[in-house]
Protein backbone atom coordinates (compact mmCIF):
# COMPACT_ATOMS: atom_id res chain seq x y z
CA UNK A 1 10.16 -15.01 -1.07
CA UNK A 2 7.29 -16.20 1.02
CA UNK A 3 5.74 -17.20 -2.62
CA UNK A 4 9.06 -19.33 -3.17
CA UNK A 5 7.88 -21.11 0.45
CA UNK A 6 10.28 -18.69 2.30
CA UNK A 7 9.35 -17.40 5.56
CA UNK A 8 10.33 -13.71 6.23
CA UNK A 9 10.33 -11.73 9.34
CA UNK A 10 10.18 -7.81 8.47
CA UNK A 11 12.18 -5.40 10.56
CA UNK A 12 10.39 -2.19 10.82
CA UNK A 13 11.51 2.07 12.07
CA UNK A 14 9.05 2.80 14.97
CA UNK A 15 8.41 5.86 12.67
CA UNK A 16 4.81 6.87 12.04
CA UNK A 17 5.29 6.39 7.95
CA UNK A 18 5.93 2.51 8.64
CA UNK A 19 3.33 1.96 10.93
CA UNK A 20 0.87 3.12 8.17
CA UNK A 21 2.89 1.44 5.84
CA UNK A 22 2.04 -1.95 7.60
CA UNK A 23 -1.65 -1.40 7.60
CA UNK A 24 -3.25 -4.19 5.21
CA UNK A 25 -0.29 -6.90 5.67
CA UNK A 26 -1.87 -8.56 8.50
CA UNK A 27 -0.42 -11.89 7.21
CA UNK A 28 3.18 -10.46 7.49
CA UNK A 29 5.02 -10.46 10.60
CA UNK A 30 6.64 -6.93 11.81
CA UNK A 31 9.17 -5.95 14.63
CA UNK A 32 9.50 -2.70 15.09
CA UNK A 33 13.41 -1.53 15.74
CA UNK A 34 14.09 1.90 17.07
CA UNK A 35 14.85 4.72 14.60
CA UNK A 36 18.56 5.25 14.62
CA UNK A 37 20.01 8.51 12.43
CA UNK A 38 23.67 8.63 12.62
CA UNK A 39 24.79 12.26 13.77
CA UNK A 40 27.39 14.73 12.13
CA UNK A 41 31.09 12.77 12.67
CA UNK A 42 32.32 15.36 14.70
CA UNK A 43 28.93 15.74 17.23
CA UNK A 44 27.58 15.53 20.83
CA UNK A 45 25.46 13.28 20.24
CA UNK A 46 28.27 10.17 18.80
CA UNK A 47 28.25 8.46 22.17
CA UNK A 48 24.46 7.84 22.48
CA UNK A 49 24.63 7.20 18.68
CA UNK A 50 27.04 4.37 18.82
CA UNK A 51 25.03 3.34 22.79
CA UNK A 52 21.89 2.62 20.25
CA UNK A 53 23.19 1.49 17.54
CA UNK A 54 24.98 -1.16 19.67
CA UNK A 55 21.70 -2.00 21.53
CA UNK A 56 19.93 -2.47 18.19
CA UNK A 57 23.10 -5.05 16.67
CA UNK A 58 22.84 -7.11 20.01
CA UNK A 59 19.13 -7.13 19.70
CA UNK A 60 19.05 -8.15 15.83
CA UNK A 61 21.72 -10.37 16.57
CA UNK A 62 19.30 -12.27 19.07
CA UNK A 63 16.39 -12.26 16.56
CA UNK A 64 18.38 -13.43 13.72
CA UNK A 65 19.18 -16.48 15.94
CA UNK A 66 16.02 -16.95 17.56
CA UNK A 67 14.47 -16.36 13.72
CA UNK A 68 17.12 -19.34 12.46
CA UNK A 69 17.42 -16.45 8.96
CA UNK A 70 19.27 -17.60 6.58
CA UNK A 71 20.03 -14.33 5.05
CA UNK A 72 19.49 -10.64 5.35
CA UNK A 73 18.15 -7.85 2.84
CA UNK A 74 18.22 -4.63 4.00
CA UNK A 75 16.46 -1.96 1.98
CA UNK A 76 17.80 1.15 3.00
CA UNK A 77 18.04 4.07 5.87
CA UNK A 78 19.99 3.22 9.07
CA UNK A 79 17.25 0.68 9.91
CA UNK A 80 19.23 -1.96 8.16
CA UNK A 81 22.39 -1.43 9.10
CA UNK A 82 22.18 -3.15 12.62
CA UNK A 83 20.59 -5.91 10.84
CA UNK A 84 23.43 -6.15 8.48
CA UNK A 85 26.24 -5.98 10.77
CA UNK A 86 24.60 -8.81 12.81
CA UNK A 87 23.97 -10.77 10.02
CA UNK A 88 27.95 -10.64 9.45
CA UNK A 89 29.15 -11.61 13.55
CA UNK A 90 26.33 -14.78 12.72
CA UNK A 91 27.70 -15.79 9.25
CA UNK A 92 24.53 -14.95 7.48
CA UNK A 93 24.59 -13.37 3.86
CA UNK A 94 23.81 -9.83 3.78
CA UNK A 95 22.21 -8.12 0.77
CA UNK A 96 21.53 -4.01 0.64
CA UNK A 97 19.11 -2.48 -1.69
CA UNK A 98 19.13 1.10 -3.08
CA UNK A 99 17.25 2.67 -5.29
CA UNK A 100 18.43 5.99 -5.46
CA UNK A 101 20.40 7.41 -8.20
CA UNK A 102 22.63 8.85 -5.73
CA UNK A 103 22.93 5.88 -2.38
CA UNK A 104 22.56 7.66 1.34
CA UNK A 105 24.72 6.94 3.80
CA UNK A 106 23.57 4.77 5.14
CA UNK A 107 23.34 2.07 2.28
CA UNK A 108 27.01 3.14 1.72
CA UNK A 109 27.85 2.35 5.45
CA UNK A 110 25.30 -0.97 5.46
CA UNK A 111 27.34 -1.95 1.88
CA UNK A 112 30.07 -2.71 3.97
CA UNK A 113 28.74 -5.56 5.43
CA UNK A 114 26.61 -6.69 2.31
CA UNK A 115 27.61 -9.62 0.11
CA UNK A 116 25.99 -8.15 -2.74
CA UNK A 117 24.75 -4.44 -3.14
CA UNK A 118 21.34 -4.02 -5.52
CA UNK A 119 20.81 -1.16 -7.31
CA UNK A 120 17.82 0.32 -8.60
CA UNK A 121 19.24 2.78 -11.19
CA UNK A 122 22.50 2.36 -13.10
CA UNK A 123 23.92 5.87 -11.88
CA UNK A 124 24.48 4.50 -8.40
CA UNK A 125 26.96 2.06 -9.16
CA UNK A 126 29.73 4.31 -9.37
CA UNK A 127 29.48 4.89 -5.21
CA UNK A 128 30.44 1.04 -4.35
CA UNK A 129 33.33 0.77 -5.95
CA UNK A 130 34.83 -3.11 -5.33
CA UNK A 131 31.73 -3.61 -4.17
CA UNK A 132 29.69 -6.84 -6.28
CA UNK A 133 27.10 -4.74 -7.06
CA UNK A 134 24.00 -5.60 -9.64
CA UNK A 135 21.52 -3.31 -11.07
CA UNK A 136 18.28 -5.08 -10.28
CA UNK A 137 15.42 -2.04 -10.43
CA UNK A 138 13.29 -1.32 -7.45
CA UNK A 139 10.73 -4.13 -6.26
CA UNK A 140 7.08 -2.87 -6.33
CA UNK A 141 4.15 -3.61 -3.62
CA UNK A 142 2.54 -7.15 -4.82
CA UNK A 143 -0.74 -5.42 -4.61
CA UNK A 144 -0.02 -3.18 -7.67
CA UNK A 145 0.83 -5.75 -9.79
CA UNK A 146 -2.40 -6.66 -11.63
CA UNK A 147 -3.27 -2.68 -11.55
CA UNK A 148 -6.82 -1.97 -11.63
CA UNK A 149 -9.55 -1.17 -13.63
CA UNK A 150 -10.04 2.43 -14.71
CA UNK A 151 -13.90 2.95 -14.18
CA UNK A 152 -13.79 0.94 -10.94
CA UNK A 153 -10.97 3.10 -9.84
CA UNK A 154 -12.70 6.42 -10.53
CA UNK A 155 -15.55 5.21 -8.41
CA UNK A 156 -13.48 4.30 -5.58
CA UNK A 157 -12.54 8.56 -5.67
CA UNK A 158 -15.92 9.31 -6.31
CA UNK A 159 -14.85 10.73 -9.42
CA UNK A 160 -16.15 10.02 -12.40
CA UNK A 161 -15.17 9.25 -16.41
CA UNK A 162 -15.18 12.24 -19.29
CA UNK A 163 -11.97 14.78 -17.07
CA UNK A 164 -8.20 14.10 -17.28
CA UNK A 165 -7.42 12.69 -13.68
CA UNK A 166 -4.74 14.46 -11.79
CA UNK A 167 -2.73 12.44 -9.22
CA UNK A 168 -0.96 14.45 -6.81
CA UNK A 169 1.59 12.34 -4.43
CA UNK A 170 3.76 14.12 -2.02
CA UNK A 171 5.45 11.51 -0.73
CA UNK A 172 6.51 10.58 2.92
CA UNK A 173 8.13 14.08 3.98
CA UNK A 174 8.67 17.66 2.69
CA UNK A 175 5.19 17.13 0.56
CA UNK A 176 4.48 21.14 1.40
CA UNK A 177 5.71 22.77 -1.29
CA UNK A 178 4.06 20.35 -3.88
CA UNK A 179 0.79 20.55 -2.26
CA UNK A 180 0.00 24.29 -2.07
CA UNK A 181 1.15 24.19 -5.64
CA UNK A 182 -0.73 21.67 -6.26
CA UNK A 183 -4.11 23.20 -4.61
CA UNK A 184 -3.28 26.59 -6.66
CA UNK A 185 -3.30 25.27 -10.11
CA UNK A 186 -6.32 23.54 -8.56
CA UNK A 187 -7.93 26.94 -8.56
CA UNK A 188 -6.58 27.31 -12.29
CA UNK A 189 -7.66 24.55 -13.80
CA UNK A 190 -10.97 23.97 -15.96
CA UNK A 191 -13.48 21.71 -13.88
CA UNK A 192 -14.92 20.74 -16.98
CA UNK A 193 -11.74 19.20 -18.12
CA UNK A 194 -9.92 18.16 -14.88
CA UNK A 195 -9.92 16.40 -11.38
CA UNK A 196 -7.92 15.44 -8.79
CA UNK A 197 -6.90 12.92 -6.30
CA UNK A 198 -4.78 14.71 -4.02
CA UNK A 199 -2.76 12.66 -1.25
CA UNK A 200 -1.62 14.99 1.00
CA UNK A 201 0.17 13.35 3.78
CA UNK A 202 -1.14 13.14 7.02
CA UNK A 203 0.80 16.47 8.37
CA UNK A 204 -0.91 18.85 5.84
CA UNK A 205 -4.01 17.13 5.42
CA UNK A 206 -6.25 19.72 7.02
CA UNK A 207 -4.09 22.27 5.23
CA UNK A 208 -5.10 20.65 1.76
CA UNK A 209 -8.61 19.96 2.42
CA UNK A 210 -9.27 23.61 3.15
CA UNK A 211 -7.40 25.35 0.30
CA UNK A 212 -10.30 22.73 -1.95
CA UNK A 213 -12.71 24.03 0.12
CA UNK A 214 -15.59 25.72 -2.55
CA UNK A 215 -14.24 24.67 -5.52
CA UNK A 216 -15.24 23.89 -8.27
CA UNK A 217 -13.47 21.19 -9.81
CA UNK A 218 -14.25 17.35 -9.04
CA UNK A 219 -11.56 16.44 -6.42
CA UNK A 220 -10.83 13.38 -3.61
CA UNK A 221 -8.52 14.42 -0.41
CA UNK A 222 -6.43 11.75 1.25
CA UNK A 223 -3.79 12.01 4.32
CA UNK A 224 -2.62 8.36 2.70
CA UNK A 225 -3.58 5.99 -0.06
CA UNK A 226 -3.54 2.50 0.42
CA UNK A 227 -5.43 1.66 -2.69
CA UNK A 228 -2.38 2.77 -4.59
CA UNK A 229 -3.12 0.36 -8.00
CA UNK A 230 -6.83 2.78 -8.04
CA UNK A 231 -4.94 5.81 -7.69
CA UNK A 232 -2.56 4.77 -10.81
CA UNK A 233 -5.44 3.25 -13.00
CA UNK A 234 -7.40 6.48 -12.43
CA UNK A 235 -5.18 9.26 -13.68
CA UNK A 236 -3.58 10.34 -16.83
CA UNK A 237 -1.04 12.67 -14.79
CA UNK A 238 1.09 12.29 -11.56
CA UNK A 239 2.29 15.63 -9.61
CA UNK A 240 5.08 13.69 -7.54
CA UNK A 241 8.58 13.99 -5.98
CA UNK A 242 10.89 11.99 -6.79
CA UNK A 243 11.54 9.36 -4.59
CA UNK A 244 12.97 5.79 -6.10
CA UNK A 245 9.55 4.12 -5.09
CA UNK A 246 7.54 6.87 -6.57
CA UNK A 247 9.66 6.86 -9.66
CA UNK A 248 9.33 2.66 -9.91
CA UNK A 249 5.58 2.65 -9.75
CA UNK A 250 5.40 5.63 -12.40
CA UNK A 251 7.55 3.60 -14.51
CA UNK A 252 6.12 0.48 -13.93
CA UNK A 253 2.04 1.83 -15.02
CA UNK A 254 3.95 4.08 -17.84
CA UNK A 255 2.41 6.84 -16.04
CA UNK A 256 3.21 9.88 -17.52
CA UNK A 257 4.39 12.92 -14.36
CA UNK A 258 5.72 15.98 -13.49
CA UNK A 259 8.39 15.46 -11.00
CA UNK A 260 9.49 18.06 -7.96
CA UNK A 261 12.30 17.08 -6.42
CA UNK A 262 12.20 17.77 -2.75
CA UNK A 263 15.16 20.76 -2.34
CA UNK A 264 16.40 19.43 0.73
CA UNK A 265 17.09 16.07 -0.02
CA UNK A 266 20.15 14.41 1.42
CA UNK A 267 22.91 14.78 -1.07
CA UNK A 268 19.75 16.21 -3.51
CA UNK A 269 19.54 12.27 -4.80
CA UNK A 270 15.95 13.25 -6.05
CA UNK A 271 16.95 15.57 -8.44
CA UNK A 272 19.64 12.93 -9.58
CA UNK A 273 16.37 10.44 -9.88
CA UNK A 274 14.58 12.71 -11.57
CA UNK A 275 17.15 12.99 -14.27
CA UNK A 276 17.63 9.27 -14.77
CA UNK A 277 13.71 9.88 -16.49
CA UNK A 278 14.11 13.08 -18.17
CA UNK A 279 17.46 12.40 -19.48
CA UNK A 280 15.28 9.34 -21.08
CA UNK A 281 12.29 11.49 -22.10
CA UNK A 282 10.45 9.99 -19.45
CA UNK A 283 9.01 12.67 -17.34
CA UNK A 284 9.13 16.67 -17.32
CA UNK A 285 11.10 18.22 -13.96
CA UNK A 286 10.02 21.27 -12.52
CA UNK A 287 12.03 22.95 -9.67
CA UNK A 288 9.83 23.84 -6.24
CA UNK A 289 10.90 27.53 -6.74
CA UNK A 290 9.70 27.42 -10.05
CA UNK A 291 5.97 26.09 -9.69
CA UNK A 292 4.31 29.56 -8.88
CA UNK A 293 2.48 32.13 -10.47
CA UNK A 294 0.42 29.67 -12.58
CA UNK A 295 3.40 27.62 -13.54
CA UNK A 296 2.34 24.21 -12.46
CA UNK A 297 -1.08 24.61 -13.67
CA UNK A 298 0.17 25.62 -17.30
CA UNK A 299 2.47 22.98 -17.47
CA UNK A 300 -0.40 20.19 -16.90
CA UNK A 301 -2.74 21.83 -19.48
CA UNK A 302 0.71 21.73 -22.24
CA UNK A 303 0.94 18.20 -21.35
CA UNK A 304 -2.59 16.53 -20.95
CA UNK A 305 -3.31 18.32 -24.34
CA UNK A 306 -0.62 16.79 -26.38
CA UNK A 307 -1.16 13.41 -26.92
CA UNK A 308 1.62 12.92 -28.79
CA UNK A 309 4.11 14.07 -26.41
CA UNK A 310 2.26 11.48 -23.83
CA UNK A 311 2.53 8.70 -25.80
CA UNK A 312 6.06 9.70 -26.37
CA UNK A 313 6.57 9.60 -22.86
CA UNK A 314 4.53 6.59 -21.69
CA UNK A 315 7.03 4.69 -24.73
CA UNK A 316 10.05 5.97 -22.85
CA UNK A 317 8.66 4.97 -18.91
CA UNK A 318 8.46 1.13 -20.31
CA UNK A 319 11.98 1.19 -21.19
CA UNK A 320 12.43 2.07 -17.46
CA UNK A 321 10.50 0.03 -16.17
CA UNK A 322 12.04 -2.76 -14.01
CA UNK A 323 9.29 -5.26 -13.67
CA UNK A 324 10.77 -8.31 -11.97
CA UNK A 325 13.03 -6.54 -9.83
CA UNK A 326 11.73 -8.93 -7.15
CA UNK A 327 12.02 -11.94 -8.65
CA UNK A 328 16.05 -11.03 -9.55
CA UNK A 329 16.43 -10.37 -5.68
CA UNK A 330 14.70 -13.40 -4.79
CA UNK A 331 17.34 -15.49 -7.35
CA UNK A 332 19.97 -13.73 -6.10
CA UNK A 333 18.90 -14.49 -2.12
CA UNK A 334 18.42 -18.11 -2.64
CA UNK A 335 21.77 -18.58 -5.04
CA UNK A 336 24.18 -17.05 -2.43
CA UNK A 337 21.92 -17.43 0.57
């Protein structure tokens, strides 16, 4: 939008995942709303629910004024709903992105103040029903749109060319499981043939850097990665979850993964992304429970050696891959807007 001559004000969680998620968009401007997460219907905690959540509407209703916005997009978690009910008591447009196979709550609460609802994957269409809602695919960080080059990228780990590059991507919360299977098979795996780039998160960091400790194979540690585009140009595998924005950028560099749902995702939408790619030969799945005992390790020396298969896979993530997701928002803003 701001590329269109837009300008854009970005609400923001006060949650310590956006903070670092802000970190290189100096030219952006940020307000940071207080985390709201709606309680069970039936709880003690309603009343100060709907206190908050009434605080937050009356203060987005000021900054949409103040702002003179022409329109609202809200891209998920309760964050946008006050937003998106403000948006409606000013007359503004409202617009609510998800892009999970299965939509949270939340988007299904927000989508009741949206215009139009956009969809990243087809299978969530079925939970809006009435609702003008457009499969547009998952936007993707501007910064990983011209990738990266491969050698450059391997320096940047301090890795270097002649191994099959492991990525290993936790995501934003319940990365545990993934990485102490991913620092076993690390203890399994040839270091003549292999290495890793392991981002870890920042709350088991110091776990994951000392199960690497001594050995042997050629590895690079990260609480976070903002170099994201190195990270994707350097490997020939991904160890991930399977968030939507995970599953988009996989897609998008036809990056071939194994994907572990996390178990206790709400309504267990992960595993329902995770089939949208396997279902499409896109990816292999792998349940947490089922990663021990050498499991994981196996499974990425059956895949890295079977080029075939890879390409096979790599064919199947470009018919995935939704790569002007932003631009159909952007239409869609600015025709309705």
């Amino acid at each position: 939008m701001r590329r269109r001559g837009a300008e854009v004000l970005v609400l923001i969680s006060q949650k310590q995942i956006d903070a670092l998620a802000t970190e290189g968009y100096a030219d952006l401007r940020f307000e940071r709303m207080p985390a709201i997460a709606m309680p069970p219907l039936v709880s003690l905690r309603t009343p100060g629910f709907l206190v908050r959540l009434a605080l937050s509407i009356w203060r987005c209703w000021r900054l949409i004024g103040r702002f003179k916005a022409d329109a609202v997009l809200g891209m998920g978690g309760f964050t946008s709903l006050p937003p998106l009910v403000a948006a409606r008591l000013r007359g503004r447009p409202g617009f609510i992105h998800d892009s999970n196979a299965i939509p949270g709550k939340a988007n299904r609460l927000s989508a009741r103040f949206a215009k139009v609802v956009l969809l990243g994957l087809e299978p969530a269409k079925k939970f809006f029903p009435g609702k003008d809602a457009r499969v547009v695919g998952t936007p993707i960080r501007t910064a990983l749109e011209n990738g990266a080059d491969r050698a450059e990228a391997l320096a940047f780990f301090g890795l270097a060319e002649g191994r099959k590059t492991i990525i290993v991507m936790g995501g934003s919360q319940g990365a545990q499981g993934v990485n102490r299977a991913a620092a076993d098979a690390a203890k399994i795996l040839d270091p003549e043939r292999f290495q890793i780039v392991h981002i870890a998160g920042p709350a088991d960091y110091d776990e994951v850097k000392a199960a690497y400790e001594g050995l042997a194979i050629p590895h690079h540690i990260a609480p976070f990665c903002h170099r994201m585009e190195f990270a994707y140009a350097a490997a020939d595998l991904a160890i991930s979850r399977a968030g939507a924005s995970s599953l988009t950028e996989l897609a998008y560099f036809a990056l071939p993964s194994i994907l572990v749902p996390y178990p206790h995702a709400a309504d267990d939408h992960q595993t329902a992304n995770a089939k949208v790619f396997t279902d499409a030969g896109a990816a292999v799945m792998m349940r947490q429970d089922d990663l021990g005992e050498g499991a994981l390790a196996a499974e990425i020396k059956a895949l890295l050696e079977d080029e075939s298969r890879l390409d096979a896979i790599r064919e199947a993530l470009g018919k995935l891959a939704a790569k002007d997701a932003s631009a159909q928002i952007c239409d869609l803003i600015e025709g309705i807007g």
